[in-house]
PDB file of N, CA and C in Angstrom:
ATOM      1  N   UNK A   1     150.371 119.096  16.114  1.00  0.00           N
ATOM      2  CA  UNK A   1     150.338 119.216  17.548  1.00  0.00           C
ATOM      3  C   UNK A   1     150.601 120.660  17.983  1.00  0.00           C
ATOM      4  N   UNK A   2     151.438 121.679  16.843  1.00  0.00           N
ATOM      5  CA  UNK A   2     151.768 122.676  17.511  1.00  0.00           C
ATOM      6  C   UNK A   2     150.345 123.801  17.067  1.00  0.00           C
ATOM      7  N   UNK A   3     149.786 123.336  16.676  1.00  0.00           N
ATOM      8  CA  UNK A   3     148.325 124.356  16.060  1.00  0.00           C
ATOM      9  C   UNK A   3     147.415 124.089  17.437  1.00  0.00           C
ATOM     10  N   UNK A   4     147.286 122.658  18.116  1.00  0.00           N
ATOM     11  CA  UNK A   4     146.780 122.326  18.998  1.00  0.00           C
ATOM     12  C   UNK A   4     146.735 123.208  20.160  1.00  0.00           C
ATOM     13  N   UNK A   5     148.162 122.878  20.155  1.00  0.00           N
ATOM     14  CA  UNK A   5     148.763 124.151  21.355  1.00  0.00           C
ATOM     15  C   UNK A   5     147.996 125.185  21.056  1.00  0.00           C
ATOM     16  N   UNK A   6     148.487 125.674  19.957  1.00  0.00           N
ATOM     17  CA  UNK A   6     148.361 127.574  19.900  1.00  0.00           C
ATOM     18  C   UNK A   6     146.496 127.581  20.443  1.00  0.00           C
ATOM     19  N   UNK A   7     146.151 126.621  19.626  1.00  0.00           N
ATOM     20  CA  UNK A   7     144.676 126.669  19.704  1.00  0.00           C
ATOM     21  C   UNK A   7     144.038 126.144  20.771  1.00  0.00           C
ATOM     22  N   UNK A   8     144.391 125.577  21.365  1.00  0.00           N
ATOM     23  CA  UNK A   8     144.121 125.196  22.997  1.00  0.00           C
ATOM     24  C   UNK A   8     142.867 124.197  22.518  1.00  0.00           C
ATOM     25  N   UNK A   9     143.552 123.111  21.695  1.00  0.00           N
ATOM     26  CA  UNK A   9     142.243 121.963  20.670  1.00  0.00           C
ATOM     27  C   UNK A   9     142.565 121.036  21.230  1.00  0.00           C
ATOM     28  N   UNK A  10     141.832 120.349  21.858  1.00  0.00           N
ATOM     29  CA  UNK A  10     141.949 118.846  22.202  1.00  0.00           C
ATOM     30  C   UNK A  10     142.769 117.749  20.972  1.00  0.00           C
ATOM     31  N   UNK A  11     143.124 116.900  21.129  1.00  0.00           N
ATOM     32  CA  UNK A  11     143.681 115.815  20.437  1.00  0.00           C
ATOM     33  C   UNK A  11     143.431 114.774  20.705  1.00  0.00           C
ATOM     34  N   UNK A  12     143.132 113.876  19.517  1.00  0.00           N
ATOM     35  CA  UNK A  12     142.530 112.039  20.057  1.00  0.00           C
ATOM     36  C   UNK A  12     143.698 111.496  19.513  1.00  0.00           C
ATOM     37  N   UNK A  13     144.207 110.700  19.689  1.00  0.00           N
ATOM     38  CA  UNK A  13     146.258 110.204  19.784  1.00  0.00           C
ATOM     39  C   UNK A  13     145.583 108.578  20.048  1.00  0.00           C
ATOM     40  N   UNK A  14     146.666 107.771  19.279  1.00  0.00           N
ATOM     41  CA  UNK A  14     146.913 106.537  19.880  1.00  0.00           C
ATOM     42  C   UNK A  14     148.307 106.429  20.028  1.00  0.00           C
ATOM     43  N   UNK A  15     148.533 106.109  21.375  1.00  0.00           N
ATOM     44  CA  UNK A  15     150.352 105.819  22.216  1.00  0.00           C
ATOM     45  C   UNK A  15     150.322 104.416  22.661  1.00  0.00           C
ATOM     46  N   UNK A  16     151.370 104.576  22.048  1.00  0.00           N
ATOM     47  CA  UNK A  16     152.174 103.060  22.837  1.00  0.00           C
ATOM     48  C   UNK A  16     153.081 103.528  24.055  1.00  0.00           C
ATOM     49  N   UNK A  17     152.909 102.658  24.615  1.00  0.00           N
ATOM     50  CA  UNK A  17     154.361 102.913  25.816  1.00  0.00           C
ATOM     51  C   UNK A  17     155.512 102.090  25.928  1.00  0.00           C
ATOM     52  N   UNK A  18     156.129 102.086  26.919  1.00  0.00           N
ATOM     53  CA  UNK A  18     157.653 101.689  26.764  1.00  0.00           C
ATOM     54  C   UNK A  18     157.273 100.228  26.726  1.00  0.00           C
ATOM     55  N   UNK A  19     156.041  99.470  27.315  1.00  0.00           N
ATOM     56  CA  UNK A  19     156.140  98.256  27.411  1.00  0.00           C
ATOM     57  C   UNK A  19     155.270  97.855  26.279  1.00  0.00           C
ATOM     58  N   UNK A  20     155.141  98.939  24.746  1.00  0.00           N
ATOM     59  CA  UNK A  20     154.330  97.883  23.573  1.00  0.00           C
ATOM     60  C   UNK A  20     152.869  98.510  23.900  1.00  0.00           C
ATOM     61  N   UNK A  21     152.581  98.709  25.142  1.00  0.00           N
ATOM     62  CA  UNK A  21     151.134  98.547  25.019  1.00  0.00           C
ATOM     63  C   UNK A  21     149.928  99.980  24.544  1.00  0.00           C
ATOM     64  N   UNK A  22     150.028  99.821  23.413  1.00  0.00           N
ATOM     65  CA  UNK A  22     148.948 100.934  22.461  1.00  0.00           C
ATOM     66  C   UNK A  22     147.328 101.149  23.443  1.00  0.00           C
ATOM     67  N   UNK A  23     147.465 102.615  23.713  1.00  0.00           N
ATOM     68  CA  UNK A  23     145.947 103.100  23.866  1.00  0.00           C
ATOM     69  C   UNK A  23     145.736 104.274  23.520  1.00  0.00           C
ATOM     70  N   UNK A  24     144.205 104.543  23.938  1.00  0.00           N
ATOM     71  CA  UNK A  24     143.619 105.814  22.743  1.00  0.00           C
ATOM     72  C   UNK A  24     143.518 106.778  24.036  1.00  0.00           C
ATOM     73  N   UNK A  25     143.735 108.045  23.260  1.00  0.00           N
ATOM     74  CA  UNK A  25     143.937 109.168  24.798  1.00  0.00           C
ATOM     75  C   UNK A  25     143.046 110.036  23.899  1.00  0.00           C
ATOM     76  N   UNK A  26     142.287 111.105  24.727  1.00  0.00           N
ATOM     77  CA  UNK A  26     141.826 112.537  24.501  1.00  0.00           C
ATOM     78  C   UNK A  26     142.874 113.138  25.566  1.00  0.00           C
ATOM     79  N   UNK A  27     143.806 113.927  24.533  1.00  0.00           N
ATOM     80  CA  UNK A  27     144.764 114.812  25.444  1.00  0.00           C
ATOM     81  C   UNK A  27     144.311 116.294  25.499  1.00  0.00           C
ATOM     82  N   UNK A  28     144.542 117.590  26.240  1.00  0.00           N
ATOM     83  CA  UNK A  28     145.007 118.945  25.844  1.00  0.00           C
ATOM     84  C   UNK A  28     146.400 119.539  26.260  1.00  0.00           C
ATOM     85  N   UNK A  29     146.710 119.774  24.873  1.00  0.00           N
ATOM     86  CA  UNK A  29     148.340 119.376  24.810  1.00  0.00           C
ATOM     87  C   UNK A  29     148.471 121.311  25.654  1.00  0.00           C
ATOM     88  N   UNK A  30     149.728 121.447  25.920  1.00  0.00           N
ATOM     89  CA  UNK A  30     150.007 122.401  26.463  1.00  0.00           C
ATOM     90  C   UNK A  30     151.424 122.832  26.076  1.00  0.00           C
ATOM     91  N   UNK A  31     152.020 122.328  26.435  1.00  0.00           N
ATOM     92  CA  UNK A  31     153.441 122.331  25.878  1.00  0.00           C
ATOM     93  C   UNK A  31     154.128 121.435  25.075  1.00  0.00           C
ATOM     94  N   UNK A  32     155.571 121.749  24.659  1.00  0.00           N
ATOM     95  CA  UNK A  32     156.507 120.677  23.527  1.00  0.00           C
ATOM     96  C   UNK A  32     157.680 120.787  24.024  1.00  0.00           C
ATOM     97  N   UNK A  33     158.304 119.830  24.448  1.00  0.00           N
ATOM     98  CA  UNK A  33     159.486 120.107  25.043  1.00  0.00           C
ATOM     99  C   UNK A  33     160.701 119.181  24.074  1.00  0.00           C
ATOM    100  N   UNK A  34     161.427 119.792  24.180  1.00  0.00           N
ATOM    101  CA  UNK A  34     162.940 119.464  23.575  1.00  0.00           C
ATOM    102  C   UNK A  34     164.126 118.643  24.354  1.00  0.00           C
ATOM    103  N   UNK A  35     164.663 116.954  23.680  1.00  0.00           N
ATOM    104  CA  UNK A  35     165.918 116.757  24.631  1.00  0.00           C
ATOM    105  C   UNK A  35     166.618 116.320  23.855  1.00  0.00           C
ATOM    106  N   UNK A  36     168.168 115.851  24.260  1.00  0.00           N
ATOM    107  CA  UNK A  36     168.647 115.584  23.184  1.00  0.00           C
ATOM    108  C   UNK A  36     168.399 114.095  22.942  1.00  0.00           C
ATOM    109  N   UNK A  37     167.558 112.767  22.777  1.00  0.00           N
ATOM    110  CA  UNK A  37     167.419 112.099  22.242  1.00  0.00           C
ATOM    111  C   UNK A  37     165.968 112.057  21.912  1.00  0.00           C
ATOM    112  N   UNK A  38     165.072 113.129  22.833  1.00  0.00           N
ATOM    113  CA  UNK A  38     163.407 112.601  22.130  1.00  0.00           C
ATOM    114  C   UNK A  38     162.647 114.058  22.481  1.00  0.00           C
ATOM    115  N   UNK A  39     161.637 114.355  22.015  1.00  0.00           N
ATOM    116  CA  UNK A  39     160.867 115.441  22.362  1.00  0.00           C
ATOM    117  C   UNK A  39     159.159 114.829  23.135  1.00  0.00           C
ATOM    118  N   UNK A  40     158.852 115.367  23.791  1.00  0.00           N
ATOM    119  CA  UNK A  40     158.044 115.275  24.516  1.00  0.00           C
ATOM    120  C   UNK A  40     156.537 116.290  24.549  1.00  0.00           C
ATOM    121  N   UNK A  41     155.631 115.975  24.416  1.00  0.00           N
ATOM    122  CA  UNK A  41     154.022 116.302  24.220  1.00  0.00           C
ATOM    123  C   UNK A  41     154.111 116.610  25.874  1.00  0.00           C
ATOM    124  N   UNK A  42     153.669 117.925  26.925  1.00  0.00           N
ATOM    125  CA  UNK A  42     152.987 117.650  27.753  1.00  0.00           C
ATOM    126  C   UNK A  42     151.342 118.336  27.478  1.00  0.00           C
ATOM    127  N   UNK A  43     150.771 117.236  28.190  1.00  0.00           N
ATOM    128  CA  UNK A  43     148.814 117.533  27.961  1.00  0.00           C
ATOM    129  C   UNK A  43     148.177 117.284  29.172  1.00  0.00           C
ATOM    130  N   UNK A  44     147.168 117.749  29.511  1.00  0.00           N
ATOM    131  CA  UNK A  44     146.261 117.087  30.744  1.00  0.00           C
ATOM    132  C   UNK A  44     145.843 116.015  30.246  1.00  0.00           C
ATOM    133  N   UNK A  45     145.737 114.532  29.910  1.00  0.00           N
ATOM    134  CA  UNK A  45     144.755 112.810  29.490  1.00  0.00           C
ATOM    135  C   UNK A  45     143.735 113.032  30.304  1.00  0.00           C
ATOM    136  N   UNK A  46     142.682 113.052  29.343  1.00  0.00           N
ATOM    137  CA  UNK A  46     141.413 112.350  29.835  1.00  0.00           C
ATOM    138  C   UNK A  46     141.139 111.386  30.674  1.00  0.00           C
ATOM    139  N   UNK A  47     141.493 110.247  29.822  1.00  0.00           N
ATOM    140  CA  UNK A  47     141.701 108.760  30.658  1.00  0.00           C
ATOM    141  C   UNK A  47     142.181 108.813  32.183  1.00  0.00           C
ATOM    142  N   UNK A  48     143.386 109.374  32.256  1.00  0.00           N
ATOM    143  CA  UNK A  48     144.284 109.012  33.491  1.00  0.00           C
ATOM    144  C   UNK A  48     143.633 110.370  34.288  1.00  0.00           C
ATOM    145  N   UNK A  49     143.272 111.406  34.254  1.00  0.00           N
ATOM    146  CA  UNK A  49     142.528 112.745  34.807  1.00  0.00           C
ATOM    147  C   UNK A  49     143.881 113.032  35.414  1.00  0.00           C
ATOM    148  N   UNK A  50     144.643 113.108  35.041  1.00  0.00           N
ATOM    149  CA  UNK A  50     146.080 113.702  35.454  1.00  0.00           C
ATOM    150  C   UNK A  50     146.847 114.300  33.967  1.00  0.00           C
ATOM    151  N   UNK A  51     147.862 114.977  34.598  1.00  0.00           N
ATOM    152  CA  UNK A  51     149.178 115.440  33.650  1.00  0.00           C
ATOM    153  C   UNK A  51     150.056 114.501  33.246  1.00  0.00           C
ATOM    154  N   UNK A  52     149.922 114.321  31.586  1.00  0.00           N
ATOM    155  CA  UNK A  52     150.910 113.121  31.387  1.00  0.00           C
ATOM    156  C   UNK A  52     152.238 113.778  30.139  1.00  0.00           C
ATOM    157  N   UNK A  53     153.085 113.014  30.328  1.00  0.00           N
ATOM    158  CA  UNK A  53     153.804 113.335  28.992  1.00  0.00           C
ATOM    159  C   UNK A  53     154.164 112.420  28.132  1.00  0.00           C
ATOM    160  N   UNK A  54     153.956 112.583  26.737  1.00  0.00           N
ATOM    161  CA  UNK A  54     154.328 111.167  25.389  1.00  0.00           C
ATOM    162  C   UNK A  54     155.366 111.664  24.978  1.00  0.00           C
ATOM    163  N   UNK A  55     156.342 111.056  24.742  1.00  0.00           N
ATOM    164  CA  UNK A  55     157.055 110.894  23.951  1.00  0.00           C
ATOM    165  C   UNK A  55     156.528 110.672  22.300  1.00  0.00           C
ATOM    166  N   UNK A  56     157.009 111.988  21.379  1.00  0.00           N
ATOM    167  CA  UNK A  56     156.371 112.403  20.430  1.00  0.00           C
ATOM    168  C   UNK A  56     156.921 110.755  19.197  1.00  0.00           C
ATOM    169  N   UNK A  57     157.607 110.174  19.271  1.00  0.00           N
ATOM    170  CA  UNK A  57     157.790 108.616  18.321  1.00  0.00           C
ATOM    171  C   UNK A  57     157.277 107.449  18.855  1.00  0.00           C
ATOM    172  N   UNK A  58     156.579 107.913  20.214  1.00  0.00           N
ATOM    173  CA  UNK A  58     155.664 107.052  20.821  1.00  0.00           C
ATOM    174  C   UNK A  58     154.075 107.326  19.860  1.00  0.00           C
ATOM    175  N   UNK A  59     154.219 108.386  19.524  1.00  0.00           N
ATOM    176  CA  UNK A  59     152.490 108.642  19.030  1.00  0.00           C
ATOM    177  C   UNK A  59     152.211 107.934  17.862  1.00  0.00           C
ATOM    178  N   UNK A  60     151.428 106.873  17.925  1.00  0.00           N
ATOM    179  CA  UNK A  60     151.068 106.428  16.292  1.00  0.00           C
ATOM    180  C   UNK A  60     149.804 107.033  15.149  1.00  0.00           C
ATOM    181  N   UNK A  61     149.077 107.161  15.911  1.00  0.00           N
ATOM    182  CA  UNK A  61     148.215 108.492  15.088  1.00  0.00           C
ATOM    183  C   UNK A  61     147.871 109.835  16.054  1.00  0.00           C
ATOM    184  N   UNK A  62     147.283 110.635  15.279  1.00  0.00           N
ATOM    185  CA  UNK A  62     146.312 112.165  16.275  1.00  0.00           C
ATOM    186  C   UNK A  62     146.102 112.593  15.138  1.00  0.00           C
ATOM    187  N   UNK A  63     144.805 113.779  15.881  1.00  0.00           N
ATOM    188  CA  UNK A  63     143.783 114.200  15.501  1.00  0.00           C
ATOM    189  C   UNK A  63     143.221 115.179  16.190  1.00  0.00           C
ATOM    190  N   UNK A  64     144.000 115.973  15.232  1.00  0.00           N
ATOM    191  CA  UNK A  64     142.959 117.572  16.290  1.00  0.00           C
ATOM    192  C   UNK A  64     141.270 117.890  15.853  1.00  0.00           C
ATOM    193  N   UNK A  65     141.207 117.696  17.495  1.00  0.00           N
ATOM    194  CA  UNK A  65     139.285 118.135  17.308  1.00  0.00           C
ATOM    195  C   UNK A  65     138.813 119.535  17.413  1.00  0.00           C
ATOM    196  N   UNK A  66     137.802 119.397  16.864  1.00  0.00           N
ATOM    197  CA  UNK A  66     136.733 120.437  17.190  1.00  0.00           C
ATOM    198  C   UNK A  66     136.958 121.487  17.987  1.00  0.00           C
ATOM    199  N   UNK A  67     136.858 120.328  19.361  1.00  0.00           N
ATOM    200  CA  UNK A  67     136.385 120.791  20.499  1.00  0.00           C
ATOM    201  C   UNK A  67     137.731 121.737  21.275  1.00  0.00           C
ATOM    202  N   UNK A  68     137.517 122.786  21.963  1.00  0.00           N
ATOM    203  CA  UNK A  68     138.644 123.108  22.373  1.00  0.00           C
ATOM    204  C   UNK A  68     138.793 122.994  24.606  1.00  0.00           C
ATOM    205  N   UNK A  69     139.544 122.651  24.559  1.00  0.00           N
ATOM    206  CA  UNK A  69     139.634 121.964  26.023  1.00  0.00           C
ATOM    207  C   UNK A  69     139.169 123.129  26.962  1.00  0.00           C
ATOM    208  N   UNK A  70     138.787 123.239  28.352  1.00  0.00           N
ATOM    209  CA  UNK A  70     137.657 124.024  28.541  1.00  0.00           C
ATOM    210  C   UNK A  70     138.854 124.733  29.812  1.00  0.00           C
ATOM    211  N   UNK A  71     140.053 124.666  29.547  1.00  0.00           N
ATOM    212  CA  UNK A  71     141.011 125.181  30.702  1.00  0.00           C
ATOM    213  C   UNK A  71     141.911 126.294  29.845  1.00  0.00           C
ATOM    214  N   UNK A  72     142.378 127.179  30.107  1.00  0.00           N
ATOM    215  CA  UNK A  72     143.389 128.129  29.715  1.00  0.00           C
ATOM    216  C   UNK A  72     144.684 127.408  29.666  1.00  0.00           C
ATOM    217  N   UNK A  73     145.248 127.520  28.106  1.00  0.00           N
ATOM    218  CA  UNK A  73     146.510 127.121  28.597  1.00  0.00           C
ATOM    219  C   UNK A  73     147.610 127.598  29.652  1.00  0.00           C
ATOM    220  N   UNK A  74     147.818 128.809  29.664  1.00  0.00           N
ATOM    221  CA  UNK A  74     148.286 129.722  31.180  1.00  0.00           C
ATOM    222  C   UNK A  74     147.941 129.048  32.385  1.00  0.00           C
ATOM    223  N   UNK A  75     146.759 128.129  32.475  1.00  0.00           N
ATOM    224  CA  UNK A  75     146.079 127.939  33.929  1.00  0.00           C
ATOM    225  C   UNK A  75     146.642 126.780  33.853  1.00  0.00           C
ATOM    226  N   UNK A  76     146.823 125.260  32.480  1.00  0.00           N
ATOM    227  CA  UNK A  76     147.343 124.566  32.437  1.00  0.00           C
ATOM    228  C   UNK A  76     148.770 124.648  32.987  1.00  0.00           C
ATOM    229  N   UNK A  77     149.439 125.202  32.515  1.00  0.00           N
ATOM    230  CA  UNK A  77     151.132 125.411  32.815  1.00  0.00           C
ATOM    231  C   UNK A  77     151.201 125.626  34.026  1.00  0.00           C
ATOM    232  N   UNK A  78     150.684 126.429  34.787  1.00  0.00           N
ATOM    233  CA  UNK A  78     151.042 127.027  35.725  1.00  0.00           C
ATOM    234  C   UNK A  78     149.964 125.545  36.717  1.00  0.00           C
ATOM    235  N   UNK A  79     149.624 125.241  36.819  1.00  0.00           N
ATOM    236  CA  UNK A  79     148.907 123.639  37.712  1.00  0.00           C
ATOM    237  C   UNK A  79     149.880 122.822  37.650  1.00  0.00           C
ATOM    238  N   UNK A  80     150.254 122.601  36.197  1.00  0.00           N
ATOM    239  CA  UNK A  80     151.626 121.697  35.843  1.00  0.00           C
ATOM    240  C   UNK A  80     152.744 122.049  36.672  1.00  0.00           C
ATOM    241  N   UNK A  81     152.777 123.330  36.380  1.00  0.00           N
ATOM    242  CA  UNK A  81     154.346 123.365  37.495  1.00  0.00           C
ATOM    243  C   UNK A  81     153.944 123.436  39.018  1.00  0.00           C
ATOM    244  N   UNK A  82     152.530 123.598  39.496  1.00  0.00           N
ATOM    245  CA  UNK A  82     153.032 123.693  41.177  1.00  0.00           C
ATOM    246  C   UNK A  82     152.589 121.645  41.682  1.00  0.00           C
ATOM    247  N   UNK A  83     151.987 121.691  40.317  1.00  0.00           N
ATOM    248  CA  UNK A  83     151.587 120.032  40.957  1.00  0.00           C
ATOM    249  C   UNK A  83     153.937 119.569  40.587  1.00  0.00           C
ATOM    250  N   UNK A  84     154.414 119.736  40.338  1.00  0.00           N
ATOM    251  CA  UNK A  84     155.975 118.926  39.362  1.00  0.00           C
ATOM    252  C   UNK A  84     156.057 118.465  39.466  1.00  0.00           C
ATOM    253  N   UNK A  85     154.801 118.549  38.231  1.00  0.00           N
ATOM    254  CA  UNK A  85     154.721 117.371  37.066  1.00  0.00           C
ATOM    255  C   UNK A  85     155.778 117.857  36.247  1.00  0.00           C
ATOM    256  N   UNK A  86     156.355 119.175  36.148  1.00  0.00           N
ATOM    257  CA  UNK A  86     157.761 119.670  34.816  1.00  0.00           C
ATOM    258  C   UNK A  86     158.891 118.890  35.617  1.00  0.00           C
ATOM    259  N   UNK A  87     159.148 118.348  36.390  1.00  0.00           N
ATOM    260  CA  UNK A  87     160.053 117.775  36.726  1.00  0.00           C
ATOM    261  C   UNK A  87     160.216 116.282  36.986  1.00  0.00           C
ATOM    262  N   UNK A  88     159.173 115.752  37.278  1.00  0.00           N
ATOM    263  CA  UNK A  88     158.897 114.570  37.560  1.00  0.00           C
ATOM    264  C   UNK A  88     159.957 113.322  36.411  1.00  0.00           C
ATOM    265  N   UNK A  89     159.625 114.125  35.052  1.00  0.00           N
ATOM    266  CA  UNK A  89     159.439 113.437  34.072  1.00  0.00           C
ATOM    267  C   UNK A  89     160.486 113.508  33.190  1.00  0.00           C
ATOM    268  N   UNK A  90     161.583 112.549  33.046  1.00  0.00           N
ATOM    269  CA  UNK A  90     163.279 113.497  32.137  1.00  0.00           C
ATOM    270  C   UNK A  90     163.292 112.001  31.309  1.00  0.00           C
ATOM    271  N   UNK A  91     163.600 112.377  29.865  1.00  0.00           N
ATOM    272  CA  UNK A  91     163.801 110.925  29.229  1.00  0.00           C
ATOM    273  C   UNK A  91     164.818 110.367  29.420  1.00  0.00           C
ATOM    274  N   UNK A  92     165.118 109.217  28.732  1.00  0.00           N
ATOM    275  CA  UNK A  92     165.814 108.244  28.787  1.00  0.00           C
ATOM    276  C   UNK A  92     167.405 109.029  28.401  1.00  0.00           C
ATOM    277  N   UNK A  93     168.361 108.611  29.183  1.00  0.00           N
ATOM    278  CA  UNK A  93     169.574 109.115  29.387  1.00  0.00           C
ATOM    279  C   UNK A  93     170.770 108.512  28.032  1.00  0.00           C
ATOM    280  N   UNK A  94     170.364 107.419  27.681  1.00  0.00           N
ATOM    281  CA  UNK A  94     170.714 106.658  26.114  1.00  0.00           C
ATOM    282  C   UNK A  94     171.435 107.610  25.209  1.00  0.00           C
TER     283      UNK A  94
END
């Protein structure tokens, strides 16, 4: 995931979420964030056409592609933070 980043490469991921339920994403990951019980993937999803974040023991497979996502990561981050979406999102307090 962190080659992804550097490389600004799309990723095909299958996630589960908190409620069990497994689906297949085309992400472009952007950042990796650090907490003290889980680390966190943020990417723009295909699927959802929004900014999402996984929880990285949520991911059951990925796969970096080819293809490389057609946005700057700089342009990513910086959308991410005026849409906050960097804030929106804090894990589980456990």
């Amino acid at each position: 995931m962190r080659t992804a980043i550097a490389q600004e490469r799309k990723l095909r991921m299958r996630y589960v979420d908190g409620a069990g339920k497994q689906t297949d994403r085309i992400v472009w990951p952007f950042a990796w964030g650090y907490f003290a019980r889980s680390r966190i993937l943020a990417a723009w999803c295909e699927v959802r056409q929004d900014f999402r974040h996984f929880q990285t023991d949520r991911i059951r497979t990925v796969q970096m592609l080819d293809a490389r996502y057609p946005e700057r990561r700089g342009r990513l981050l910086k959308r991410w933070r005026a849409t906050g979406a960097d804030r929106r999102w804090m894990p589980d307090s456990r």
